[in-house]
PDB file of N, CA and C in Angstrom:
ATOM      1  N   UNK A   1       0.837  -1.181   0.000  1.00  0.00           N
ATOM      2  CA  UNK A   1       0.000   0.000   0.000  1.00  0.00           C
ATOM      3  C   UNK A   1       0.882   1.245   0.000  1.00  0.00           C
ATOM      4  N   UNK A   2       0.303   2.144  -0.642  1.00  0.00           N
ATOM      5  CA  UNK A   2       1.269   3.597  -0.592  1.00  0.00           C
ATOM      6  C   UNK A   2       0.755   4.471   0.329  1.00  0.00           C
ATOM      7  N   UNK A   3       1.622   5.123   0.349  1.00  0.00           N
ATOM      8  CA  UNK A   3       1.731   6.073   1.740  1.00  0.00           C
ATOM      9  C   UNK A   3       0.937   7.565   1.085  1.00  0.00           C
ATOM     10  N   UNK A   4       0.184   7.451   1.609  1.00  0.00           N
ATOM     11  CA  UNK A   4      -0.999   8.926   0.914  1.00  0.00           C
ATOM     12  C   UNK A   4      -0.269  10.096   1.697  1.00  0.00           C
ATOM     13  N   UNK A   5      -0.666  11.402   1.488  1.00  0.00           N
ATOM     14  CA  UNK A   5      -0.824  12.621   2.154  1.00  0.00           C
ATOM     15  C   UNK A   5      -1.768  12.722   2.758  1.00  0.00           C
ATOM     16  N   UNK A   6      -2.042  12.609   3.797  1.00  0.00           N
ATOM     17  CA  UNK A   6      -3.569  12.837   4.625  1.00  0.00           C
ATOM     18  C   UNK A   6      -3.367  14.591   5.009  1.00  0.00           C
ATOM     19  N   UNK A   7      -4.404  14.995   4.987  1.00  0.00           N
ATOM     20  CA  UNK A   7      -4.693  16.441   5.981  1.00  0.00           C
ATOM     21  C   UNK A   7      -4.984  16.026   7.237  1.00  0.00           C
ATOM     22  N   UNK A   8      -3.926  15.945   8.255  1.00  0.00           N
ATOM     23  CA  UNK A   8      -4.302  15.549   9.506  1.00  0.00           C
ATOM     24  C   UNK A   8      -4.780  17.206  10.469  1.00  0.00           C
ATOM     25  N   UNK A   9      -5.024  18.104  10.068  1.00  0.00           N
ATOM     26  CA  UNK A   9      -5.342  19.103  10.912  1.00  0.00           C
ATOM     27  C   UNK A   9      -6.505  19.848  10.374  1.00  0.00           C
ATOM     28  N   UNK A  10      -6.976  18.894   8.807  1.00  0.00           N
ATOM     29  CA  UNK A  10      -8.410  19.628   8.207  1.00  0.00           C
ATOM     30  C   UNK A  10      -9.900  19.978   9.128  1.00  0.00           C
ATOM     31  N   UNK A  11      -9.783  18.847  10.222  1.00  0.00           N
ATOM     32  CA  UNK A  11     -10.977  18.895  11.156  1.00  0.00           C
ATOM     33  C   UNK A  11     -10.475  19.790  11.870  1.00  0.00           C
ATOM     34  N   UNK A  12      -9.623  20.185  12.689  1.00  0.00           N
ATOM     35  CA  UNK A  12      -9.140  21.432  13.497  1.00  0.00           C
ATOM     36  C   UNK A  12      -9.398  22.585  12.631  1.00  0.00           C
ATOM     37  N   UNK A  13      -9.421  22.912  11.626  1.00  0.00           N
ATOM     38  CA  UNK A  13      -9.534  23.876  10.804  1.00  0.00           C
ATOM     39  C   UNK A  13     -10.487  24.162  10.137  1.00  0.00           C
ATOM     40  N   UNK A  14     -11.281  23.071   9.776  1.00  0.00           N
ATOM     41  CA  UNK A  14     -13.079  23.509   9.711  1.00  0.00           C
ATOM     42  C   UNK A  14     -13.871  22.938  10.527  1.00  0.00           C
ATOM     43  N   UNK A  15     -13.946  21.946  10.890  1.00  0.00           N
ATOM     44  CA  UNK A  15     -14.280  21.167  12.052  1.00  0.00           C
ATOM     45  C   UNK A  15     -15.026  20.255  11.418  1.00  0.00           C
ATOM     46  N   UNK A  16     -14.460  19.431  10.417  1.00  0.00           N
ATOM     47  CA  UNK A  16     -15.151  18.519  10.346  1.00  0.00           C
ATOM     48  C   UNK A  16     -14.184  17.747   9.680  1.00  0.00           C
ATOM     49  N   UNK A  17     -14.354  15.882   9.846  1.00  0.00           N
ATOM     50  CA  UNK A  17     -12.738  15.280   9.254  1.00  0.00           C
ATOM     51  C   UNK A  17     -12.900  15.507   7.630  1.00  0.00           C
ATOM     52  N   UNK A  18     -12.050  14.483   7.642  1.00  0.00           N
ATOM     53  CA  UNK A  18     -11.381  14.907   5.832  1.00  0.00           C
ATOM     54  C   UNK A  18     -12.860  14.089   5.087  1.00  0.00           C
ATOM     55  N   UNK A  19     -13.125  14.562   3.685  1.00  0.00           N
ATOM     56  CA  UNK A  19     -13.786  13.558   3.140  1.00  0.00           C
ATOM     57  C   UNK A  19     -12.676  13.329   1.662  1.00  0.00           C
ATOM     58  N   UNK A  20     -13.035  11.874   1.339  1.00  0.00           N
ATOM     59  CA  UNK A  20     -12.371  11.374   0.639  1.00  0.00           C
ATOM     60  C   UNK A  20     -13.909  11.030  -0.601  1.00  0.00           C
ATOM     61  N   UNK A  21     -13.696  11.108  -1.605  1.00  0.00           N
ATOM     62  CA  UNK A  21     -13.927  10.710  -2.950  1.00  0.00           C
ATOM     63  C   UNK A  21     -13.346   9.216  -3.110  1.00  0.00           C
ATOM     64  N   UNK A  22     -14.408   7.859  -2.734  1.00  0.00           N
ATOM     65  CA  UNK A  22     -14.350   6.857  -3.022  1.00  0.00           C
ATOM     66  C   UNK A  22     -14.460   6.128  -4.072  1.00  0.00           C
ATOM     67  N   UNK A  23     -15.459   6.796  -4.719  1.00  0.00           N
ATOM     68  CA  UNK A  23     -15.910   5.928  -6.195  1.00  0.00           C
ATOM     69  C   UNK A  23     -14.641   5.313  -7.311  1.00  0.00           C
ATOM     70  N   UNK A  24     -13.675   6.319  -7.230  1.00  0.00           N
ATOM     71  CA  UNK A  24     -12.891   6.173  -8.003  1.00  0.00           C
ATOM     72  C   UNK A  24     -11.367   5.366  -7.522  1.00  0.00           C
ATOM     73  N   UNK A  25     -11.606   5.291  -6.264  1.00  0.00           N
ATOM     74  CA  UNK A  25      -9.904   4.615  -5.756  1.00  0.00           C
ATOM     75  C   UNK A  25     -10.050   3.482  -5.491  1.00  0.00           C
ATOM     76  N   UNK A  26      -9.200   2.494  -5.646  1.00  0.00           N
ATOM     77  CA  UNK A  26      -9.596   0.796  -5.305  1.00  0.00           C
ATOM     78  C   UNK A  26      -9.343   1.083  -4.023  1.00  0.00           C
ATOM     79  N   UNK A  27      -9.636  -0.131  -3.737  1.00  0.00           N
ATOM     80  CA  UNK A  27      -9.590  -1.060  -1.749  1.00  0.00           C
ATOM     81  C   UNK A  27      -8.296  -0.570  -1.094  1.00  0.00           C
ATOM     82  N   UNK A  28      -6.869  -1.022  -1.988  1.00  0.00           N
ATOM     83  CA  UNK A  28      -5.754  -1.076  -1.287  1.00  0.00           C
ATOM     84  C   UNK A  28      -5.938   0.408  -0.918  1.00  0.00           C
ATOM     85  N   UNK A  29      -5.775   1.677  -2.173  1.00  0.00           N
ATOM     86  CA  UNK A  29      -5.429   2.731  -1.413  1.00  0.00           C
ATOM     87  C   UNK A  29      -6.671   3.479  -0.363  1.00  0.00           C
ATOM     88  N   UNK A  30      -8.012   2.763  -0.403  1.00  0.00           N
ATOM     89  CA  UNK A  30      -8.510   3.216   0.638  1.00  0.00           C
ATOM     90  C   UNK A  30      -8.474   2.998   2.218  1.00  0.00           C
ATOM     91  N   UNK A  31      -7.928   1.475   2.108  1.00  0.00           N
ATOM     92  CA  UNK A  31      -7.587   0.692   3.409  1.00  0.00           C
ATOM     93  C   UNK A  31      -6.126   1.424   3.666  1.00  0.00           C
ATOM     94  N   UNK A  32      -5.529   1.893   2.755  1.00  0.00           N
ATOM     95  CA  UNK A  32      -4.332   2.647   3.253  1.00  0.00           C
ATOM     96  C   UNK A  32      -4.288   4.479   3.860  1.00  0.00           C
ATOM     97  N   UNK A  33      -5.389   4.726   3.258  1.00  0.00           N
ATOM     98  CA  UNK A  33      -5.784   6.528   3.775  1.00  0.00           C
ATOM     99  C   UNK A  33      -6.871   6.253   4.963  1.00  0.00           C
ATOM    100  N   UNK A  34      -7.781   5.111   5.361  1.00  0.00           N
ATOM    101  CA  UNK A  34      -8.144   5.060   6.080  1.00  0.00           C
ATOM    102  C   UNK A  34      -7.119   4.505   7.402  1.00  0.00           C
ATOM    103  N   UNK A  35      -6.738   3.659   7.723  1.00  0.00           N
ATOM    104  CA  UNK A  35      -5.494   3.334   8.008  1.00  0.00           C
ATOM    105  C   UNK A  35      -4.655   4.427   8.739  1.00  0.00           C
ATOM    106  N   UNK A  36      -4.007   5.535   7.976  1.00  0.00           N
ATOM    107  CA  UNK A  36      -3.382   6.616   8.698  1.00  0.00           C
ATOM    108  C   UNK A  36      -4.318   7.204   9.199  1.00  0.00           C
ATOM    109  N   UNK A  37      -5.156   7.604   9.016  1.00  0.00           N
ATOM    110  CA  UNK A  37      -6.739   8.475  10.314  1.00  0.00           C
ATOM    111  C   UNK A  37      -6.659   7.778  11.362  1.00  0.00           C
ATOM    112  N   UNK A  38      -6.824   6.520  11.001  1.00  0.00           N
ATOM    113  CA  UNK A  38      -6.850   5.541  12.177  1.00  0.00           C
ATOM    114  C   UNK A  38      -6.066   5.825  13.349  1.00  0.00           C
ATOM    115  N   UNK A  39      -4.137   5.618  12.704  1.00  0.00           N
ATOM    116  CA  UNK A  39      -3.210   5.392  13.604  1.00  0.00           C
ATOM    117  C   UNK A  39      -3.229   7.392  14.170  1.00  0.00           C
ATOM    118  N   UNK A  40      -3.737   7.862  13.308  1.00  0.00           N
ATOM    119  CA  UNK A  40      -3.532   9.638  14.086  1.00  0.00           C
ATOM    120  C   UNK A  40      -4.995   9.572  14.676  1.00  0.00           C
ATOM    121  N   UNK A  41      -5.567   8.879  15.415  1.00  0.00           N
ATOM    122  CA  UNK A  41      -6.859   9.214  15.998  1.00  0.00           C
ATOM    123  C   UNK A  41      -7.792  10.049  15.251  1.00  0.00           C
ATOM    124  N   UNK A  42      -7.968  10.029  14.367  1.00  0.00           N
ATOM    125  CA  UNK A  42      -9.091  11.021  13.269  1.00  0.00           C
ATOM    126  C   UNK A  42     -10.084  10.267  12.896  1.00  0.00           C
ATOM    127  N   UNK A  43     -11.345  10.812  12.549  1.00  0.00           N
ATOM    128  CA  UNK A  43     -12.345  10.095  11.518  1.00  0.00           C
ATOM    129  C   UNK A  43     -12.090  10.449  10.441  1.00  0.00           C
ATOM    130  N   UNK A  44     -12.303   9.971   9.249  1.00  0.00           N
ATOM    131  CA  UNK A  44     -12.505  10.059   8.226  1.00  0.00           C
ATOM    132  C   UNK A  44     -14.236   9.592   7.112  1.00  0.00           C
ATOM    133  N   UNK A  45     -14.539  10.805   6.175  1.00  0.00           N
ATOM    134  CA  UNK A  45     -15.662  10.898   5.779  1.00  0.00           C
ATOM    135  C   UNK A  45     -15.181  10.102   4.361  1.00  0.00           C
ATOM    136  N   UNK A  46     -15.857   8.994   3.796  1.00  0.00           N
ATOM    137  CA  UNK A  46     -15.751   8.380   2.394  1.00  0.00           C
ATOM    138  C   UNK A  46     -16.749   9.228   1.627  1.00  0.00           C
ATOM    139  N   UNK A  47     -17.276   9.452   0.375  1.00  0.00           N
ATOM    140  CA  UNK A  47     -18.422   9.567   0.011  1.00  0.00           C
ATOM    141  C   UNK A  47     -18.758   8.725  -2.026  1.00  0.00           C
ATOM    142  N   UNK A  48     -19.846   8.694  -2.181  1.00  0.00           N
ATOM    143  CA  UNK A  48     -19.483   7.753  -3.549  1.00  0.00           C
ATOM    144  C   UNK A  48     -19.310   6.440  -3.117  1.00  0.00           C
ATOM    145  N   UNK A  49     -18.997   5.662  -2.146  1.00  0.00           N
ATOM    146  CA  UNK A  49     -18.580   4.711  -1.957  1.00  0.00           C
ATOM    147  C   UNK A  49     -19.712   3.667  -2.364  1.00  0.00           C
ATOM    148  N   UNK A  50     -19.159   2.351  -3.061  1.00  0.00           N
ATOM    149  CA  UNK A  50     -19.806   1.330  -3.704  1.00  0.00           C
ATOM    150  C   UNK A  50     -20.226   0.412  -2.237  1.00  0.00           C
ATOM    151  N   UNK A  51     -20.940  -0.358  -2.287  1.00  0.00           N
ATOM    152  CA  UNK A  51     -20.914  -1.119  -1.384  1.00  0.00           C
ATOM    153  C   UNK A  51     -20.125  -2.570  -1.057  1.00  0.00           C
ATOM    154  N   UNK A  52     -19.725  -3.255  -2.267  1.00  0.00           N
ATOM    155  CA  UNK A  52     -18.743  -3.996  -2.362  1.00  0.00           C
ATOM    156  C   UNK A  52     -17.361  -3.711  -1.497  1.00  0.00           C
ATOM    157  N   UNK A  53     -16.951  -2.166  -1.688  1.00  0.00           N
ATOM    158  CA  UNK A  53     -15.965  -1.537  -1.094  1.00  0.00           C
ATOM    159  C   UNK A  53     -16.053  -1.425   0.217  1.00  0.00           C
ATOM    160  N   UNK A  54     -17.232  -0.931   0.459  1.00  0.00           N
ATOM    161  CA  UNK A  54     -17.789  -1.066   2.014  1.00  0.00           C
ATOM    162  C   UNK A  54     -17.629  -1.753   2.976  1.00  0.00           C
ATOM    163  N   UNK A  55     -18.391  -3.003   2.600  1.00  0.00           N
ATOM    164  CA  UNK A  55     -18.437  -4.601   3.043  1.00  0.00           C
ATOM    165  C   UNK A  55     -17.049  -4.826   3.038  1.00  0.00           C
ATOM    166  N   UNK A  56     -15.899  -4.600   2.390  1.00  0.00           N
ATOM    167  CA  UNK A  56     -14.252  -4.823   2.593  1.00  0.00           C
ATOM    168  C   UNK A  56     -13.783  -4.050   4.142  1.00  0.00           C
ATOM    169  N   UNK A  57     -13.520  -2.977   3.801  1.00  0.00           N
ATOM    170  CA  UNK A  57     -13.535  -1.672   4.858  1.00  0.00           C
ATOM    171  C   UNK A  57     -14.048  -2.205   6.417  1.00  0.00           C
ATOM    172  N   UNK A  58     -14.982  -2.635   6.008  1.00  0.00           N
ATOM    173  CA  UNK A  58     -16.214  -2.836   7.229  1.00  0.00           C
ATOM    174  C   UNK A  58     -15.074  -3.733   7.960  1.00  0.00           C
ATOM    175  N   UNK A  59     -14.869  -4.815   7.449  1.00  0.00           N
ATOM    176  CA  UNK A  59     -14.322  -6.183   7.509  1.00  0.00           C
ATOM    177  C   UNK A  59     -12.692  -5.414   8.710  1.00  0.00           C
ATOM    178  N   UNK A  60     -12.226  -4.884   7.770  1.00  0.00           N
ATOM    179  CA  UNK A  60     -11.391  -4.217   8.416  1.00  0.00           C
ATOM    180  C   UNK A  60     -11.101  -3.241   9.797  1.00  0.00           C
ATOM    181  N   UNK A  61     -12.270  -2.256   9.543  1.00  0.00           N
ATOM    182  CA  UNK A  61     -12.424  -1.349  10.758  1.00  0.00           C
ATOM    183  C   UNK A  61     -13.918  -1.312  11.250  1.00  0.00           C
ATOM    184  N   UNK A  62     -13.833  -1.982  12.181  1.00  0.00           N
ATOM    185  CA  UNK A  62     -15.268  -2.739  12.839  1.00  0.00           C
ATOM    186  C   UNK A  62     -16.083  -1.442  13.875  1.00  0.00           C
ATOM    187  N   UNK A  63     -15.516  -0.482  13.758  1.00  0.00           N
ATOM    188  CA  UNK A  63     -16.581   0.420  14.699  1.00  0.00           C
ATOM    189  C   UNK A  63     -16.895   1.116  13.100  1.00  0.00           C
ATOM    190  N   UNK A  64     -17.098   1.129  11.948  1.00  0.00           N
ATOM    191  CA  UNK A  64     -16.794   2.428  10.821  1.00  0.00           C
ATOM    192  C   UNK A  64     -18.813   2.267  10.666  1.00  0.00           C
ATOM    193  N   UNK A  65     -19.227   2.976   9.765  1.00  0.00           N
ATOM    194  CA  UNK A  65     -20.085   2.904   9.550  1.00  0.00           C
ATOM    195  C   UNK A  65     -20.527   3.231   8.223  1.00  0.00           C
ATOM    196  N   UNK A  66     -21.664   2.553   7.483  1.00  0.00           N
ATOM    197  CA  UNK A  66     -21.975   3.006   6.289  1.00  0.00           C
ATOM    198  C   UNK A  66     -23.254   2.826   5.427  1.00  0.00           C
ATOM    199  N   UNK A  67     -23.671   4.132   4.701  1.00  0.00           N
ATOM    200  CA  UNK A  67     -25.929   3.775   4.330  1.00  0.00           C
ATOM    201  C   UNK A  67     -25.051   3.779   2.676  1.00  0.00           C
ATOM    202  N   UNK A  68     -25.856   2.689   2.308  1.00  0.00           N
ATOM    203  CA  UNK A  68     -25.903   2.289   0.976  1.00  0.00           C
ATOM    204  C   UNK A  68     -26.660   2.677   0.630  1.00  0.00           C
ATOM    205  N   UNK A  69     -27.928   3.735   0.981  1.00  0.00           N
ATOM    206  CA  UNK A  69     -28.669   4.711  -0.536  1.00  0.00           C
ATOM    207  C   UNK A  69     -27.785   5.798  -0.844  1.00  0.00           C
ATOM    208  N   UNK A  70     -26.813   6.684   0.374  1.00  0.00           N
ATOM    209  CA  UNK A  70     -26.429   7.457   0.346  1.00  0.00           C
ATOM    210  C   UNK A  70     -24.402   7.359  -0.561  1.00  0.00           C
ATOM    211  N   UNK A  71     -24.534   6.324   0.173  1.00  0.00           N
ATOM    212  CA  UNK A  71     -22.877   5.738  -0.673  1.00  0.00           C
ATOM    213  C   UNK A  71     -21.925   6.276   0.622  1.00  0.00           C
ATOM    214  N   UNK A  72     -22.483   6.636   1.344  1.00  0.00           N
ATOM    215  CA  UNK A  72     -21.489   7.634   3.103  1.00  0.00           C
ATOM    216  C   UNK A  72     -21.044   6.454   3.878  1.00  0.00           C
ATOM    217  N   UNK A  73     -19.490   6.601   4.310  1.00  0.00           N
ATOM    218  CA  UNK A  73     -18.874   5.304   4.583  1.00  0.00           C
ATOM    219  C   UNK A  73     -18.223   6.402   5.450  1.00  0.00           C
ATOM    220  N   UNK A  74     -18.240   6.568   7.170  1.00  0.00           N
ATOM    221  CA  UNK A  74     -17.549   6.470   8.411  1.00  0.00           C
ATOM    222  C   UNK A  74     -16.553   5.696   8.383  1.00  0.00           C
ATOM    223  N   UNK A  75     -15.356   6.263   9.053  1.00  0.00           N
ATOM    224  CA  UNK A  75     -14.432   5.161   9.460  1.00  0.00           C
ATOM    225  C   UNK A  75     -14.556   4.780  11.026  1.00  0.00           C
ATOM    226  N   UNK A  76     -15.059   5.862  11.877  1.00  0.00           N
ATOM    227  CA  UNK A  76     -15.880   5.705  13.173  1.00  0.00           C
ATOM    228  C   UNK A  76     -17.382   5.766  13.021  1.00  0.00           C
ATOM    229  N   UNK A  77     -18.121   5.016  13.573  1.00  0.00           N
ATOM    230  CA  UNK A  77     -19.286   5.327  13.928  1.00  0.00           C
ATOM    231  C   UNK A  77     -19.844   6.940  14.538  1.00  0.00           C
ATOM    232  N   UNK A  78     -20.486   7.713  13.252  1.00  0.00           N
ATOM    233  CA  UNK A  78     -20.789   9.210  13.756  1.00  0.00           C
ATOM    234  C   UNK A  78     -21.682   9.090  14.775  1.00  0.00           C
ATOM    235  N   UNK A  79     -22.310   7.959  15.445  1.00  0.00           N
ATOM    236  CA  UNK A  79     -22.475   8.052  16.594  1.00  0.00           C
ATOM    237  C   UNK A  79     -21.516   7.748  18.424  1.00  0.00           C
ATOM    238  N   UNK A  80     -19.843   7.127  17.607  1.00  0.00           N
ATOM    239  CA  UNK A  80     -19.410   7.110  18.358  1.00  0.00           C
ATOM    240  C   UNK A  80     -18.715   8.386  18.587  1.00  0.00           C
ATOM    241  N   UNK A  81     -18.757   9.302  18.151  1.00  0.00           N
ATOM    242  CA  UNK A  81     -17.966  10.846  18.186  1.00  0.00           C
ATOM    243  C   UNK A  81     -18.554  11.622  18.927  1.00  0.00           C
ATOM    244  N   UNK A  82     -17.806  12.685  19.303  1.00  0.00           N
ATOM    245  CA  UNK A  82     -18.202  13.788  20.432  1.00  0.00           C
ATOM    246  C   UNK A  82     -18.834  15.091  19.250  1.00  0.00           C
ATOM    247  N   UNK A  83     -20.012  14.754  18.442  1.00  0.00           N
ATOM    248  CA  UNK A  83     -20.392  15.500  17.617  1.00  0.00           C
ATOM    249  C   UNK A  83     -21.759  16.107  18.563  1.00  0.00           C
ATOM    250  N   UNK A  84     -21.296  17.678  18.487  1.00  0.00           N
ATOM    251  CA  UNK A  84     -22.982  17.910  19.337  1.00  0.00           C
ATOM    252  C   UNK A  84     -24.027  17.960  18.308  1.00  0.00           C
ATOM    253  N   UNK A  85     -25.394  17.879  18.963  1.00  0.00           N
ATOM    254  CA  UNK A  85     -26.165  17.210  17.954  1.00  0.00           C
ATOM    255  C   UNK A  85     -27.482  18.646  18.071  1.00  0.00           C
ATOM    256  N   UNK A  86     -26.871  19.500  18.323  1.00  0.00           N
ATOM    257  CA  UNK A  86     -27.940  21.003  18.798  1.00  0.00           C
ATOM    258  C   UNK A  86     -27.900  21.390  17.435  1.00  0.00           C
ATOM    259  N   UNK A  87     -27.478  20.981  16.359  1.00  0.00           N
ATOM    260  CA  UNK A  87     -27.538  21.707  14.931  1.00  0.00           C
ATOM    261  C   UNK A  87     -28.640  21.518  14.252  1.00  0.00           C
ATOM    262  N   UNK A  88     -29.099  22.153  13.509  1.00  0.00           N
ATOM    263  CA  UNK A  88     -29.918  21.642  12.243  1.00  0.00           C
ATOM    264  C   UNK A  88     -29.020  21.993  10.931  1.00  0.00           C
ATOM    265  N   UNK A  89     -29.919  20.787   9.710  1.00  0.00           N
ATOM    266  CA  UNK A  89     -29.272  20.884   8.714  1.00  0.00           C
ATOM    267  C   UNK A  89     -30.259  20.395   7.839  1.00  0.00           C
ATOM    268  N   UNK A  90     -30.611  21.435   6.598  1.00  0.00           N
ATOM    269  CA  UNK A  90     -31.523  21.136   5.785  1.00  0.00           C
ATOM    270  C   UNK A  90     -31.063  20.745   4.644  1.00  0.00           C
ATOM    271  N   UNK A  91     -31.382  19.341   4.052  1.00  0.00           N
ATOM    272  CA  UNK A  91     -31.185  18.595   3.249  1.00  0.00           C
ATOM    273  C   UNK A  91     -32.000  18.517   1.968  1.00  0.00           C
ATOM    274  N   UNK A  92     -31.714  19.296   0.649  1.00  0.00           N
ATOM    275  CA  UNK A  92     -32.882  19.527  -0.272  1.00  0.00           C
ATOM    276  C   UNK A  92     -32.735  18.018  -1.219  1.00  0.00           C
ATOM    277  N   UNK A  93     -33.770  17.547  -1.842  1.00  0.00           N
ATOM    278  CA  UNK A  93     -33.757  17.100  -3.328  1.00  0.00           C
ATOM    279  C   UNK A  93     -34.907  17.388  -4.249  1.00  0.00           C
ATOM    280  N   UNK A  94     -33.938  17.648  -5.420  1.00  0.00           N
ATOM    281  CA  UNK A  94     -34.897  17.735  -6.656  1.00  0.00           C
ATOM    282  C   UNK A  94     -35.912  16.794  -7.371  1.00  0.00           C
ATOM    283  N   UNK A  95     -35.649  15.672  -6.464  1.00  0.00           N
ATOM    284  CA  UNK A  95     -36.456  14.102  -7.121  1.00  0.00           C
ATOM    285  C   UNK A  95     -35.879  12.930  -6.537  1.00  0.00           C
ATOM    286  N   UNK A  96     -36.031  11.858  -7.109  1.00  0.00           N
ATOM    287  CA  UNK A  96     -35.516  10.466  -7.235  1.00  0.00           C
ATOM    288  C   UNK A  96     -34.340  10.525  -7.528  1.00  0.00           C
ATOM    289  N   UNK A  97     -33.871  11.107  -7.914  1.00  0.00           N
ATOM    290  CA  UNK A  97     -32.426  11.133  -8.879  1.00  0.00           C
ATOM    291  C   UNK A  97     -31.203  11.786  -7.957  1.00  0.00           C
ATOM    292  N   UNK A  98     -31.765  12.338  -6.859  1.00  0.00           N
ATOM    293  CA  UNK A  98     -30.997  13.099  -5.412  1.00  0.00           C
ATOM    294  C   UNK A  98     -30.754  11.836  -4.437  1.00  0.00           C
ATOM    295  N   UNK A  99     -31.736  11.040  -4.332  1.00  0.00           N
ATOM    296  CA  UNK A  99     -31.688  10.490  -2.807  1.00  0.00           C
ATOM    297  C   UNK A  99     -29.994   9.963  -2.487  1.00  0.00           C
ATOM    298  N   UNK A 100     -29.524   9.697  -3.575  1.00  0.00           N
ATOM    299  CA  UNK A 100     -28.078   9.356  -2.650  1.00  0.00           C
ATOM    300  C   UNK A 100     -27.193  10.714  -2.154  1.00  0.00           C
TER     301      UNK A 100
END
């Protein structure tokens, strides 16, 4: 596996972890960018993610989490995080063709 560049201080700086663009990277280099979050205590946000890819991942990092309408793959459970939950957030779609 190769050694990625992670932004390890992107969540300190907007406050929220990194998201990664899954659709397009195989297994190895995702098990490898997930992987360094890991060993630096970070979450990491997937998005696009297939579910095949998922079900791998999963296999691997057993607290992660992930909704297959949406393609959103946790590497922690966003319910295991110190996320306060006093926010709202309005979520639009234009149709059928939004829900992921």
């Amino acid at each position: 596996m190769s050694n990625h560049n992670i932004d390890k201080n992107r969540e300190k700086r907007t406050g929220f972890p990194e998201v990664i663009y899954g659709e397009s990277k195989n297994i190895d280099d995702l098990l490898s960018i997930l992987e360094q979050y890991k060993n630096n205590d970070k979450n990491a946000l997937i998005t696009r993610l297939q579910a095949q890819k998922a079900n791998e991942l999963k296999r691997v990092f057993k607290d992660s989490f992930f909704d297959e309408v949406s393609g959103i793959f946790f590497l922690r459970n966003i319910q295991s995080t110190n996320i306060s939950n006093n926010h709202e957030v309005a979520i639009l779609s234009g149709g059928t063709s939004d829900i992921a």
